[in-house]
C-alpha atoms as a PDB file:
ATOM      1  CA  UNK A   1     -15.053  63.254  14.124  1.00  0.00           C
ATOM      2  CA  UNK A   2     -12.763  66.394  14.308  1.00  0.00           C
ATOM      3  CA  UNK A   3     -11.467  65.818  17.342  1.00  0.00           C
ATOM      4  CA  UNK A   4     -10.188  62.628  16.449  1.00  0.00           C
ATOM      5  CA  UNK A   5      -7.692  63.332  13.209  1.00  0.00           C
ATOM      6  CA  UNK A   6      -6.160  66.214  15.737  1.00  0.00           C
ATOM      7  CA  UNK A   7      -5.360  63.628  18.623  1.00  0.00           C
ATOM      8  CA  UNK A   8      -3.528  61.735  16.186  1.00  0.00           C
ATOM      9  CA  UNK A   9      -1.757  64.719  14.582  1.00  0.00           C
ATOM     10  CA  UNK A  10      -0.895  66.069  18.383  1.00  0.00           C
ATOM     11  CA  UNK A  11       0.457  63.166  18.905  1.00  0.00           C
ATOM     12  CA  UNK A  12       2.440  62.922  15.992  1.00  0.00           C
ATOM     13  CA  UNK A  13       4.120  66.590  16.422  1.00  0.00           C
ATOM     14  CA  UNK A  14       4.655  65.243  20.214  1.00  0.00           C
ATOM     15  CA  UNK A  15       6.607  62.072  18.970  1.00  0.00           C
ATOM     16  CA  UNK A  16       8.382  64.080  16.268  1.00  0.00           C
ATOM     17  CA  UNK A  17       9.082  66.864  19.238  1.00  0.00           C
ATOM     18  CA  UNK A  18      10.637  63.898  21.503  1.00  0.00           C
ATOM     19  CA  UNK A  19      12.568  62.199  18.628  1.00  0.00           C
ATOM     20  CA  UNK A  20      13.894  65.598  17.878  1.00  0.00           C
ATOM     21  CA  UNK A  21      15.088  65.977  22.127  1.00  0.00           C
ATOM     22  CA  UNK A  22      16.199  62.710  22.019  1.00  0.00           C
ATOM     23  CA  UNK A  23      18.925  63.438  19.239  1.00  0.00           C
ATOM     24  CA  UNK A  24      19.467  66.707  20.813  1.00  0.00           C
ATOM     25  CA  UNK A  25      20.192  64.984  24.247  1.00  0.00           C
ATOM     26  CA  UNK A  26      22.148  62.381  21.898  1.00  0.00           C
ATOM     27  CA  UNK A  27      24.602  64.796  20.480  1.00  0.00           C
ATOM     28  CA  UNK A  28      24.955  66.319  23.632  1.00  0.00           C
ATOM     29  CA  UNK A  29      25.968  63.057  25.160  1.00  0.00           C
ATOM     30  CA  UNK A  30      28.572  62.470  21.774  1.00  0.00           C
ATOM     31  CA  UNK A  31      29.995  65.691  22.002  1.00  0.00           C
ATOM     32  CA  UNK A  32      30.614  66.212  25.828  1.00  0.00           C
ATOM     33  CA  UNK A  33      32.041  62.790  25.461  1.00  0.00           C
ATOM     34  CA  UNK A  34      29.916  61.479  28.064  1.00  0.00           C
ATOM     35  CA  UNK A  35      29.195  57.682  28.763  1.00  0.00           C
ATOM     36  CA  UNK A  36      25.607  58.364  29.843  1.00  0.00           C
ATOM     37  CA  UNK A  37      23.602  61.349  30.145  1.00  0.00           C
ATOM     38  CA  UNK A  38      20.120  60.924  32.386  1.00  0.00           C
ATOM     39  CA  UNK A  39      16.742  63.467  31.890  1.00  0.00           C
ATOM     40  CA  UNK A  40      13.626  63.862  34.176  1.00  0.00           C
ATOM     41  CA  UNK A  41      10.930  65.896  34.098  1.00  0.00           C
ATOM     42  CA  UNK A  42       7.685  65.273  35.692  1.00  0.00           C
ATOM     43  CA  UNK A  43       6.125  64.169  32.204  1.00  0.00           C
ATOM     44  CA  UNK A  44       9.222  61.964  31.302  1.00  0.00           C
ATOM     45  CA  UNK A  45      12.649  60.032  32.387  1.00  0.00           C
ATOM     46  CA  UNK A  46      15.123  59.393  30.064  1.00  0.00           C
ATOM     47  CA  UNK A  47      18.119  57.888  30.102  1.00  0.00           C
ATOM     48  CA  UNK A  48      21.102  57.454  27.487  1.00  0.00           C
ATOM     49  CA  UNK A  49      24.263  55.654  27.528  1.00  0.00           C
ATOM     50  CA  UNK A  50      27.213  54.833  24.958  1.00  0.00           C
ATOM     51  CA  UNK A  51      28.101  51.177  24.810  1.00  0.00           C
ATOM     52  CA  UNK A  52      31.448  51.110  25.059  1.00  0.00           C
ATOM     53  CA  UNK A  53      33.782  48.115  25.677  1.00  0.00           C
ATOM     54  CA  UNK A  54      37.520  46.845  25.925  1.00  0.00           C
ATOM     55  CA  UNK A  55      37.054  45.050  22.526  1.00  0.00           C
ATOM     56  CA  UNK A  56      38.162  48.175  20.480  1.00  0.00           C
ATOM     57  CA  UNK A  57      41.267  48.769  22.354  1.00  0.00           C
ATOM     58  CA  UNK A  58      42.323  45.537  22.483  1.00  0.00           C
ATOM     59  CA  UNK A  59      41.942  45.081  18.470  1.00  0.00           C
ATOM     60  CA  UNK A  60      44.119  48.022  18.434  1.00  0.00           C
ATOM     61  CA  UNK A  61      46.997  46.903  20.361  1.00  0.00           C
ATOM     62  CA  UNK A  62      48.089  43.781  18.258  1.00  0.00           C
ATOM     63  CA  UNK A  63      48.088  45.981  15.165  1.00  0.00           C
ATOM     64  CA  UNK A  64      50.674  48.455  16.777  1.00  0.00           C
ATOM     65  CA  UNK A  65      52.559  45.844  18.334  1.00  0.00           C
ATOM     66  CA  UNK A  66      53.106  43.399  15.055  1.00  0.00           C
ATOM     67  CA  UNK A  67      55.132  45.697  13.183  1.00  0.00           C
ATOM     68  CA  UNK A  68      57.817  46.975  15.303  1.00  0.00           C
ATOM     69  CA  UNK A  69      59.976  44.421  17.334  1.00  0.00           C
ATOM     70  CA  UNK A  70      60.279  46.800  19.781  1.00  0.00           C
ATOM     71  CA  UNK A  71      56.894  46.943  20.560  1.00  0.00           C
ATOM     72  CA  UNK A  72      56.383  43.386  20.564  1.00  0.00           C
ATOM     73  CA  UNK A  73      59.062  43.586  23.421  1.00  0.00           C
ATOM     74  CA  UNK A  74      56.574  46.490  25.237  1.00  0.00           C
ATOM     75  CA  UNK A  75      53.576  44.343  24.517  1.00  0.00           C
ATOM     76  CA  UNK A  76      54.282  41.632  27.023  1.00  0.00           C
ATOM     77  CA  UNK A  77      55.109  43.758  29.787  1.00  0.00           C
ATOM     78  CA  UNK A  78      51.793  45.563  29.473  1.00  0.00           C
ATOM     79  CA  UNK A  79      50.171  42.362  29.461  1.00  0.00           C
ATOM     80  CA  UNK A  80      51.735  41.823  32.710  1.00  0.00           C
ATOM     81  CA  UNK A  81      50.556  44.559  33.888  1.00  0.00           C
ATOM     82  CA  UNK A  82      47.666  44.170  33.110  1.00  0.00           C
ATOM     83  CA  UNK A  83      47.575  40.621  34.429  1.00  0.00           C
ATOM     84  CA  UNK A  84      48.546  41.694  37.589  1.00  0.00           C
ATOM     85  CA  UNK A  85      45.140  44.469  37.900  1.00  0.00           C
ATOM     86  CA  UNK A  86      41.648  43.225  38.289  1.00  0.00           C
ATOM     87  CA  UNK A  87      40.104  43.922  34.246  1.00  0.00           C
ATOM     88  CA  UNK A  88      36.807  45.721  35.811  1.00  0.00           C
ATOM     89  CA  UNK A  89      37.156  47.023  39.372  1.00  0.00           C
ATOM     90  CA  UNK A  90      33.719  47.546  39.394  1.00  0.00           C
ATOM     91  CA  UNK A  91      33.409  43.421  38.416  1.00  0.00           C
ATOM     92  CA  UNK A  92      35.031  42.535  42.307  1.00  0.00           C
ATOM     93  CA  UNK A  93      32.409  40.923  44.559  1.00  0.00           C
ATOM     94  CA  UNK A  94      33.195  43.533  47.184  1.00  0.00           C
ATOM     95  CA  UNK A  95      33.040  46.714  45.209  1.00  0.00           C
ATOM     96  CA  UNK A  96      30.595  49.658  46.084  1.00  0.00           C
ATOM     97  CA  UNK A  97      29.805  51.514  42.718  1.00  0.00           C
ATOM     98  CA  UNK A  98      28.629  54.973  41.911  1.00  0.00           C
ATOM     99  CA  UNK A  99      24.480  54.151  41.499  1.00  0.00           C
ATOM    100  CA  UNK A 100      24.840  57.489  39.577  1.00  0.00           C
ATOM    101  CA  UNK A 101      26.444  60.301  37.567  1.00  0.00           C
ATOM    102  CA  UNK A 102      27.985  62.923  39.497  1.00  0.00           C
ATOM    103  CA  UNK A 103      30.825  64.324  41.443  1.00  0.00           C
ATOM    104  CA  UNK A 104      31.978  62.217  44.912  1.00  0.00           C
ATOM    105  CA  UNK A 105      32.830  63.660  48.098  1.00  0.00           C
ATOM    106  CA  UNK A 106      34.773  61.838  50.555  1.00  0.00           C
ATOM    107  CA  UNK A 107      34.026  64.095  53.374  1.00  0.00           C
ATOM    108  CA  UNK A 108      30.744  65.952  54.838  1.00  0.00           C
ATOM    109  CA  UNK A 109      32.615  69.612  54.170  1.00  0.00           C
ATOM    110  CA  UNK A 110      35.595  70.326  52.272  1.00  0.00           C
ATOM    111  CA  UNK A 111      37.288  70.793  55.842  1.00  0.00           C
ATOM    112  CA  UNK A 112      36.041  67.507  57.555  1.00  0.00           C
ATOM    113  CA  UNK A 113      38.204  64.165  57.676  1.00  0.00           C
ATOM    114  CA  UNK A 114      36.992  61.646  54.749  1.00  0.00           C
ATOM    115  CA  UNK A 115      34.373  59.266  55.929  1.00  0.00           C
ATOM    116  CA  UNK A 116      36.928  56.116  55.343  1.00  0.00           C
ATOM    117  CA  UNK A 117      40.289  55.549  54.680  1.00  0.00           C
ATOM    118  CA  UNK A 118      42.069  52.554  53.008  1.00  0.00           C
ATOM    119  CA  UNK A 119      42.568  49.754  55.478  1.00  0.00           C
ATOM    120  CA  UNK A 120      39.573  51.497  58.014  1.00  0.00           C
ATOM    121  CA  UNK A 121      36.430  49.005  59.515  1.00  0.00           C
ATOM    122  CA  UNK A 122      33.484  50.005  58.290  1.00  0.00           C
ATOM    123  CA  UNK A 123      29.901  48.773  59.479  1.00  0.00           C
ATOM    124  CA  UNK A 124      26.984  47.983  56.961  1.00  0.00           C
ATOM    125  CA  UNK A 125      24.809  51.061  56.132  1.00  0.00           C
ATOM    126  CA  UNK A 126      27.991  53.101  57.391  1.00  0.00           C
ATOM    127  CA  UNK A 127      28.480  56.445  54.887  1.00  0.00           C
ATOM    128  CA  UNK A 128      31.491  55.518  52.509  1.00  0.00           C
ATOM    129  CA  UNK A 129      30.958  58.658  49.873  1.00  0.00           C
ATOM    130  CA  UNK A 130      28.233  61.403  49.139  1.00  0.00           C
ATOM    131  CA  UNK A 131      27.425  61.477  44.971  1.00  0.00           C
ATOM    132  CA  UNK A 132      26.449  64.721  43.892  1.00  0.00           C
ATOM    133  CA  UNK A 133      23.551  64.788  41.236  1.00  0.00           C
ATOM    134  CA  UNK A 134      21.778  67.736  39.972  1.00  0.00           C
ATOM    135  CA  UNK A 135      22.524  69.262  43.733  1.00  0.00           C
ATOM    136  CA  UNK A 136      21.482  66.450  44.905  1.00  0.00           C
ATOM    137  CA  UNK A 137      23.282  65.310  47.962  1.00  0.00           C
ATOM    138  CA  UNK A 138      22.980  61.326  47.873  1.00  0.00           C
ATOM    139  CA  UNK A 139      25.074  59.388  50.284  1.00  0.00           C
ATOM    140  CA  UNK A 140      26.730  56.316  49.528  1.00  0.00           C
ATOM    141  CA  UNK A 141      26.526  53.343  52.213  1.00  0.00           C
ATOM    142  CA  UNK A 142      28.186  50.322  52.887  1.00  0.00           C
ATOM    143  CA  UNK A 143      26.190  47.111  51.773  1.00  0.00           C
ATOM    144  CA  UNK A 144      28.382  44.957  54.324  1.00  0.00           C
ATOM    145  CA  UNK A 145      30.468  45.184  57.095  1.00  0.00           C
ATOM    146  CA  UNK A 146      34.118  44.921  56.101  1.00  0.00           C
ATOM    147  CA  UNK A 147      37.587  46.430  55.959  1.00  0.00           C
ATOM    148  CA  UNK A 148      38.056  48.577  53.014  1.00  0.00           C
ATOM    149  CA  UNK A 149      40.793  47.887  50.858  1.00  0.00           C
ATOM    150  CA  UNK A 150      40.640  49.929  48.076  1.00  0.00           C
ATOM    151  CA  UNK A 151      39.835  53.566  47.097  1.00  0.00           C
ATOM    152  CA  UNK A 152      39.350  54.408  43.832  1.00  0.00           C
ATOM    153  CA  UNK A 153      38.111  58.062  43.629  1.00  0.00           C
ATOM    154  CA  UNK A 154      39.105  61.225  44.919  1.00  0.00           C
ATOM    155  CA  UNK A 155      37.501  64.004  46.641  1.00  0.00           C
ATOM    156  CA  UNK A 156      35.510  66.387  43.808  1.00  0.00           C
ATOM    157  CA  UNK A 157      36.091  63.626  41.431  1.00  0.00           C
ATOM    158  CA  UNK A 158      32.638  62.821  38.668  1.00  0.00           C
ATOM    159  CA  UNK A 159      31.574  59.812  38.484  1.00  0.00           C
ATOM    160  CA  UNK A 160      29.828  57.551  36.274  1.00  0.00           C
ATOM    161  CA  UNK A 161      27.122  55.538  36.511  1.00  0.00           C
ATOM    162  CA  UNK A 162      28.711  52.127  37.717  1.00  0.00           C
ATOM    163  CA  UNK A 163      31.866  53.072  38.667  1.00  0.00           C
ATOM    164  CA  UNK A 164      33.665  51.582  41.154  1.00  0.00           C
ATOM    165  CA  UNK A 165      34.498  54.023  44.212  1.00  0.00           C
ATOM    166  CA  UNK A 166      35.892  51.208  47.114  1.00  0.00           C
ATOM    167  CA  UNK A 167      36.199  47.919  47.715  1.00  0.00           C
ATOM    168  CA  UNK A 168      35.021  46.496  50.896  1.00  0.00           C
ATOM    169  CA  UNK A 169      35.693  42.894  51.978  1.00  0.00           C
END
């Protein structure tokens, strides 16, 4: 009968223990101003992302444009703007995204030509990008064969998790 008030007690200073990393990891992931922030041990994986969405910005922009004439004249032309760019890049049918955090190479070594330019043929399974996770090398491969139109990122660039890096159509 001892034993069995102490498992529940262990397991209570082990759940108080992992709520208390959790908000550690949490304010780590506010104040770093991160959009997600993944942990793995061999006793535990944890992942933690910020919702965030376009709703907030767009609320914003009517309440700076309504007062000022002038910046109901600017309003439209952003709008246009914005019109004339996809809303998500990542939301294309032909976009490769970053499966995680980390920094994106475009070549094998600094010195080396980038695996793919804008406009280049690329075959499926064909290295687009390396992701760099925890020194983790991870290459990034084409789903499809295609022509890629788009580049998004940069060499040395981070990344985040779902973040479009090329379109290939």
């Amino acid at each position: 009968m001892a034993t069995t008030p102490k498992k529940p007690a262990a397991k209570t200073a082990a759940s108080n223990n992992d709520a208390a990393f959790v908000r550690d990891l949490a304010e780590i992931l506010d104040k770093a101003g991160l959009a997600e922030l993944e942990y793995e041990s061999d006793a535990v994986a944890i992942r933690l992302s910020r919702i965030t969405s376009a709703a907030p910005v767009a609320a914003v922009a009517p309440v700076a444009a309504a007062p000022v004439a002038a910046a109901s004249a600017a309003a439209p032309a952003s709008v246009d703007i914005a019109a004339d760019a996809p809303a998500n890049p990542a939301d294309h049918p032909g976009a490769v995204t970053s499966p995680m955090v980390g920094t994106v190479y475009t070549a094998s070594e600094p010195d080396a030509p980038a695996f793919i330019t804008e406009g280049a043929s690329v075959t499926a399974g064909q290295t687009l990008f390396i992701v760099e996770a925890m020194k983790v090398m991870n290459p990034i491969t084409a789903p499809k064969a295609g022509t890629v139109v788009k580049i998004f990122v940069q060499n040395a660039q981070p990344v985040e998790f779902g973040e479009a890096l090329v379109i290939v159509e």
